[in-house]
Protein backbone atom coordinates (compact mmCIF):
# COMPACT_ATOMS: atom_id res chain seq x y z
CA UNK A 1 54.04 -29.45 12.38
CA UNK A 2 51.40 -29.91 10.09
CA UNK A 3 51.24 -32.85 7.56
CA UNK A 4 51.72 -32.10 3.59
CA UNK A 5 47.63 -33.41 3.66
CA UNK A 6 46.33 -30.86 5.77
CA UNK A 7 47.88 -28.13 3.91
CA UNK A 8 46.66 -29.01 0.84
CA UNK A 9 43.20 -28.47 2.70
CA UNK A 10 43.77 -25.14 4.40
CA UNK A 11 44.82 -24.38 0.58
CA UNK A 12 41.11 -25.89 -0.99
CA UNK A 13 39.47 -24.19 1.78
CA UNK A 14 40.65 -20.98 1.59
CA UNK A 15 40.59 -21.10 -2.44
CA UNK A 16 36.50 -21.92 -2.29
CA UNK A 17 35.86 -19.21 0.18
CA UNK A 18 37.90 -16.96 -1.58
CA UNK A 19 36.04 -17.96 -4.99
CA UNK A 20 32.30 -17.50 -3.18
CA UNK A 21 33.62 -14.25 -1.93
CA UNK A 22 33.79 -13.18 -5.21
CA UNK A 23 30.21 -14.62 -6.63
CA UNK A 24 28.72 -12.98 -3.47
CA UNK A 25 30.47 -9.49 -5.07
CA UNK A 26 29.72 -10.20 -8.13
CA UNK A 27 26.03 -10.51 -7.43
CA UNK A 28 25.50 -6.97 -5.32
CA UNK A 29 27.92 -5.09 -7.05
CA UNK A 30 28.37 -1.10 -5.45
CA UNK A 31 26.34 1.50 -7.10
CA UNK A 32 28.81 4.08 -7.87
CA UNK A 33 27.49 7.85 -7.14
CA UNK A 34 27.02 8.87 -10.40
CA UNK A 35 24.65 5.43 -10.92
CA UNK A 36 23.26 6.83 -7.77
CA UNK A 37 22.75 10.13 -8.81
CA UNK A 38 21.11 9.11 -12.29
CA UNK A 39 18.56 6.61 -10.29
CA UNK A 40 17.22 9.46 -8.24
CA UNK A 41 16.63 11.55 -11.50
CA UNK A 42 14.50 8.70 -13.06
CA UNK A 43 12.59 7.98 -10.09
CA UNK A 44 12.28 12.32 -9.51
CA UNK A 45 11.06 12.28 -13.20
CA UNK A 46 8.02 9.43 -12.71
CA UNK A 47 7.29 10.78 -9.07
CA UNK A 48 4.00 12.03 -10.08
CA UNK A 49 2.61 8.94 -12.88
CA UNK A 50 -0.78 7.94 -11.96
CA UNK A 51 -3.09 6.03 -14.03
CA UNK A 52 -6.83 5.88 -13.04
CA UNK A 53 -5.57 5.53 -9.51
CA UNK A 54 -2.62 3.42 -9.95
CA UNK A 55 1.00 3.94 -9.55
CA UNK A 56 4.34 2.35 -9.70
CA UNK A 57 5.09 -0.43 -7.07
CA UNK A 58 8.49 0.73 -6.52
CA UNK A 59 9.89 4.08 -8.13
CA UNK A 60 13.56 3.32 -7.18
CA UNK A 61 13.48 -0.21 -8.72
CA UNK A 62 11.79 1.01 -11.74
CA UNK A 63 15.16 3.72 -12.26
CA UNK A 64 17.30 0.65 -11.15
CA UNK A 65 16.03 -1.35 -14.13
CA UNK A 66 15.96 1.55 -16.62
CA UNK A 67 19.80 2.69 -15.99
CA UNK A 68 20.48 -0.89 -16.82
CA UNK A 69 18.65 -0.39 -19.97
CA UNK A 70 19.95 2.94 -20.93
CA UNK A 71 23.56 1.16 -20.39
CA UNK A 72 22.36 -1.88 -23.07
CA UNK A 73 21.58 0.85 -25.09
CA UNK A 74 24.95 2.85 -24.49
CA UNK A 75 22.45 6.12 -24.48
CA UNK A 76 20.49 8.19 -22.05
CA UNK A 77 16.84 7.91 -22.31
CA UNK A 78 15.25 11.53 -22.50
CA UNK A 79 12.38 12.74 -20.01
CA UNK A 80 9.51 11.59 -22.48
CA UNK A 81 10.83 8.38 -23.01
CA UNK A 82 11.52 7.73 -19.38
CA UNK A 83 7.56 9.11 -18.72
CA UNK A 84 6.64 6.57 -21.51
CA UNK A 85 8.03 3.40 -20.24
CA UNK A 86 6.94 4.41 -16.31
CA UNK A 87 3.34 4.47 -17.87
CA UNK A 88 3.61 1.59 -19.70
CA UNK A 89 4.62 -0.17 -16.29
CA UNK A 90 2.30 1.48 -14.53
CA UNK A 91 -0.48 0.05 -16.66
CA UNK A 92 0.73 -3.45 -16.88
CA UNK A 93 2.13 -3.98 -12.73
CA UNK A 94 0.53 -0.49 -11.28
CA UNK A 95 -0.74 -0.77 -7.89
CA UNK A 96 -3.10 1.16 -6.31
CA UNK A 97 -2.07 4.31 -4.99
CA UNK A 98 -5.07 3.91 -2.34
CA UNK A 99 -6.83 1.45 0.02
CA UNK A 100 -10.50 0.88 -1.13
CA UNK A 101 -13.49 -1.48 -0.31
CA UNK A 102 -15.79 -3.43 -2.30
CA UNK A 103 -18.79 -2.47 -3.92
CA UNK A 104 -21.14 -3.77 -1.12
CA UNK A 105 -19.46 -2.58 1.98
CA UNK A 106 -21.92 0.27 3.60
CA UNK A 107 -19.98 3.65 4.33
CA UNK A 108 -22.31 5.27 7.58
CA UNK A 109 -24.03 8.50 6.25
CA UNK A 110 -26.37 11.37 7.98
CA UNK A 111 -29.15 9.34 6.46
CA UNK A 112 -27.56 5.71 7.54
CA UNK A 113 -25.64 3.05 5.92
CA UNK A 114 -25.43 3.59 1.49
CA UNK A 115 -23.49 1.26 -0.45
CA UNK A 116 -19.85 3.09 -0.95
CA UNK A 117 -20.47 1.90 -4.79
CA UNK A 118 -23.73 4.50 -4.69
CA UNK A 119 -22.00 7.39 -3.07
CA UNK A 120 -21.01 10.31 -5.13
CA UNK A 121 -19.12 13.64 -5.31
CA UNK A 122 -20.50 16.15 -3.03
CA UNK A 123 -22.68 13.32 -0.91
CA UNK A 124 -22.53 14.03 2.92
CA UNK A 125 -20.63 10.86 5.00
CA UNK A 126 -20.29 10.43 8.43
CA UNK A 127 -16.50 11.36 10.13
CA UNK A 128 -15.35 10.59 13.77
CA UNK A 129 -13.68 12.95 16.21
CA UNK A 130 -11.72 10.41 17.78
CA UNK A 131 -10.24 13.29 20.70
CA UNK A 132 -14.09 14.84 21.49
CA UNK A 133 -15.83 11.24 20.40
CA UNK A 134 -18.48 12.77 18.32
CA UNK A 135 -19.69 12.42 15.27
CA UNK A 136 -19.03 15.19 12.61
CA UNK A 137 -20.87 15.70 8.80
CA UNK A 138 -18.39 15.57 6.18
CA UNK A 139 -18.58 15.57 2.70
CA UNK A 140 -17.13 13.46 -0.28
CA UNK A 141 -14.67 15.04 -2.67
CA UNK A 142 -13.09 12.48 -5.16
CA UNK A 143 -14.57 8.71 -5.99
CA UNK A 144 -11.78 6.31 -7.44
CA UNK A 145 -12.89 3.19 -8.85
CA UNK A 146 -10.21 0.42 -9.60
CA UNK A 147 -10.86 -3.13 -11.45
CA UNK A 148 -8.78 -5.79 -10.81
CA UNK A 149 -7.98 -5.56 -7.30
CA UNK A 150 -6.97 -8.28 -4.77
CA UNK A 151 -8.99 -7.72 -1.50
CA UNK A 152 -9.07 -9.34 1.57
CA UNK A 153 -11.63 -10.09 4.16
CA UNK A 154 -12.02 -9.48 8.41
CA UNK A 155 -14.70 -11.87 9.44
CA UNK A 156 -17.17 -11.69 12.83
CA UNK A 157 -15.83 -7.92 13.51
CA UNK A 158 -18.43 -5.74 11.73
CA UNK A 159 -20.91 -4.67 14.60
CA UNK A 160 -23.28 -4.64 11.16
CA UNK A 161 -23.40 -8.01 10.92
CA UNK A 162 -21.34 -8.03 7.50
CA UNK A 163 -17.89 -9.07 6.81
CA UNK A 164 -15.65 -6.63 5.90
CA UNK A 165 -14.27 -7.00 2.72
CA UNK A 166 -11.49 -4.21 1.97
CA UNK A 167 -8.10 -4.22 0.43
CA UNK A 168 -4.53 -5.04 2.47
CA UNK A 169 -3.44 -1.50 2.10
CA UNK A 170 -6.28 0.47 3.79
CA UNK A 171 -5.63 2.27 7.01
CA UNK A 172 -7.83 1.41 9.94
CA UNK A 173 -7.55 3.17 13.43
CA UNK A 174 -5.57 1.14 15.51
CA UNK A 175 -6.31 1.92 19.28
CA UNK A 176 -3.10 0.37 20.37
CA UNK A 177 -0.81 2.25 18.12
CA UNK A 178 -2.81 5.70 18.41
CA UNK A 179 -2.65 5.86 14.62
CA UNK A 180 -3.61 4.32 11.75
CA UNK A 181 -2.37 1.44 10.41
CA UNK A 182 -2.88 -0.69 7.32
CA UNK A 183 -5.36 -3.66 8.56
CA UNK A 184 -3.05 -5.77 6.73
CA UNK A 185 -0.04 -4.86 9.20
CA UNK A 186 -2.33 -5.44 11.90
CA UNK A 187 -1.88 -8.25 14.68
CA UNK A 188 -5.43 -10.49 15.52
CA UNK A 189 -5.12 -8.31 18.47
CA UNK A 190 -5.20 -4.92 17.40
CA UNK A 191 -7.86 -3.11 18.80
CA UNK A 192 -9.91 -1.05 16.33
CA UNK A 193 -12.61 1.61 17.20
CA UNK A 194 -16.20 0.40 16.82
CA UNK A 195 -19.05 3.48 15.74
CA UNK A 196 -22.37 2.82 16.89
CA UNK A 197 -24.08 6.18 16.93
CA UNK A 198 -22.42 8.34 19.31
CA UNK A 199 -20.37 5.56 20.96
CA UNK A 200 -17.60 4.02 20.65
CA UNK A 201 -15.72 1.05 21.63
CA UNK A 202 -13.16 -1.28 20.77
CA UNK A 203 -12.88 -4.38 19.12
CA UNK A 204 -9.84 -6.77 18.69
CA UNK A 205 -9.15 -7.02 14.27
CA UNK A 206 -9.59 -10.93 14.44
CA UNK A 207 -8.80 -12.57 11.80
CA UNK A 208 -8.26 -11.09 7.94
CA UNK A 209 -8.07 -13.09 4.81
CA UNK A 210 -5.70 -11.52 2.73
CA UNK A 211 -6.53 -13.00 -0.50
CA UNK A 212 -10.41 -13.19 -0.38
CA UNK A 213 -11.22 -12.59 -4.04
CA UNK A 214 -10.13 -9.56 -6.94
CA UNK A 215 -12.26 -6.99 -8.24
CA UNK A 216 -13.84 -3.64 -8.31
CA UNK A 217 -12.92 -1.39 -5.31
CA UNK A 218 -14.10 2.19 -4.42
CA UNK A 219 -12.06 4.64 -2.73
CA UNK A 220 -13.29 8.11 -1.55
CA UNK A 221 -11.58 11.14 -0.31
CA UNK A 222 -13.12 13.74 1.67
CA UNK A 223 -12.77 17.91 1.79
CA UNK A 224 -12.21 18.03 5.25
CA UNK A 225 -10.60 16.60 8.67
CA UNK A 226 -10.28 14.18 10.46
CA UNK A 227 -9.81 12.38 7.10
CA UNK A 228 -12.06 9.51 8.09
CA UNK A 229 -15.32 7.70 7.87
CA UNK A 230 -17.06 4.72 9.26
CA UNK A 231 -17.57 1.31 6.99
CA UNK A 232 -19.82 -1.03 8.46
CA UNK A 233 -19.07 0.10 11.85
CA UNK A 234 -15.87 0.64 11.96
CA UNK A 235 -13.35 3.60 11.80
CA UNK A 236 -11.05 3.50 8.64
CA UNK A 237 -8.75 6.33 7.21
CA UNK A 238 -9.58 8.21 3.37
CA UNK A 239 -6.92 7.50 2.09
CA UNK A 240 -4.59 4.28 1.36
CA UNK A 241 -0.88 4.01 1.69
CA UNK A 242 -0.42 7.75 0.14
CA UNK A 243 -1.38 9.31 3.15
């Protein structure tokens, strides 16, 4: 038979489990389906904000933290006003919708390497055929330029002799995972494909710096497949995490 103490502390314990319970609840409360339906509408209605190449971090987080507005205000915000406010966030925490390089990093061209910052609409670049492993003549479509951007940095990889300074987001072929894959997903280890005229090999992604410095970064997009091109040596996609 238990003592009059220990019930008294089955009774304590139970009450503070009972009372975290609750706090735990309280904190991650259900989203009912109507709150569910109205946070897809927001995030279907700012779906396609871009400023000068920027877009929301997180659409569904964004509608998550304007329902709770629209419920301080006991109103529904209208489609303008929900456009307005996605801007304004855009503006002030945008990221960039693609992966990009710096200024100095030397995209491989029918003439050789050019600065990516001195290519232009209509220029002809370099693309791989990865299955036939042969170089192909492409041609430049769209130039983004975005300021304030953190890059990082892949040192003693570029068969150029530079380091590669590009930012977290931007696909490079990953000869292990038969895709591509942002480098900053990428394990030391990763094997990427290495252009050096008409061959290629591979070289292991070493070591990346993710926060080497901020600043200007160039992205280009191309008119035709495969969508990529060849930055100091090495094979990286067009496009950033939109692809």
């Amino acid at each position: 038979m238990k003592s009059y103490l220990q019930i008294l502390i089955l009774i304590f314990v139970s009450l503070l489990f009972l009372g975290t319970a609750s706090k735990v609840g309280a904190a991650n409360p259900p989203v009912s389906t109507r709150d569910s339906s109205r946070i897809e509408k927001i995030a279907s209605i700012v779906e396609d904000i871009e400023i000068n190449g920027l877009v929301l971090p997180d659409r569904r987080q964004f509608a998550i933290e304007t329902l709770s507005m629209e419920k301080s205000a006991g109103t529904k915000f209208g489609h303008d006003e929900i456009r307005r406010l996605a801007s304004e966030e855009t503006r002030l925490r945008g990221v960039s919708k693609y992966g990009c390089f710096t200024s100095a990093m030397r995209v491989l061209t029918p003439k050789g390497y050019v600065a990516i910052a001195s290519i232009g609409n209509g220029d002809e670049i370099i693309s791989w055929d990865i299955d036939r492993k042969r170089q192909i003549i492409n041609r430049v479509k769209s130039i983004q330029i975005i300021q304030n951007r953190i890059f990082g940095r892949l040192c003693n990889l570029s068969p150029t002799g530079k380091a590669i300074e590009t930012t977290s987001d931007h696909p490079f072929y990953s000869a292990d995972a038969k895709n591509y894959v942002a480098i900053g997903d990428m394990a030391p280890t990763d094997r990427l494909i290495k252009v050096d005229g008409c061959e290629a090999s591979l070289v292991f992604r070493g070591a990346f710096d993710l926060s080497a410095g901020t600043g200007t970064v160039f992205h280009i997009g191309l008119e035709l497949p495969p969508n990529n091109f060849i930055v100091e040596g090495i094979l990286v996609h067009n496009k950033g995490t939109s692809m």
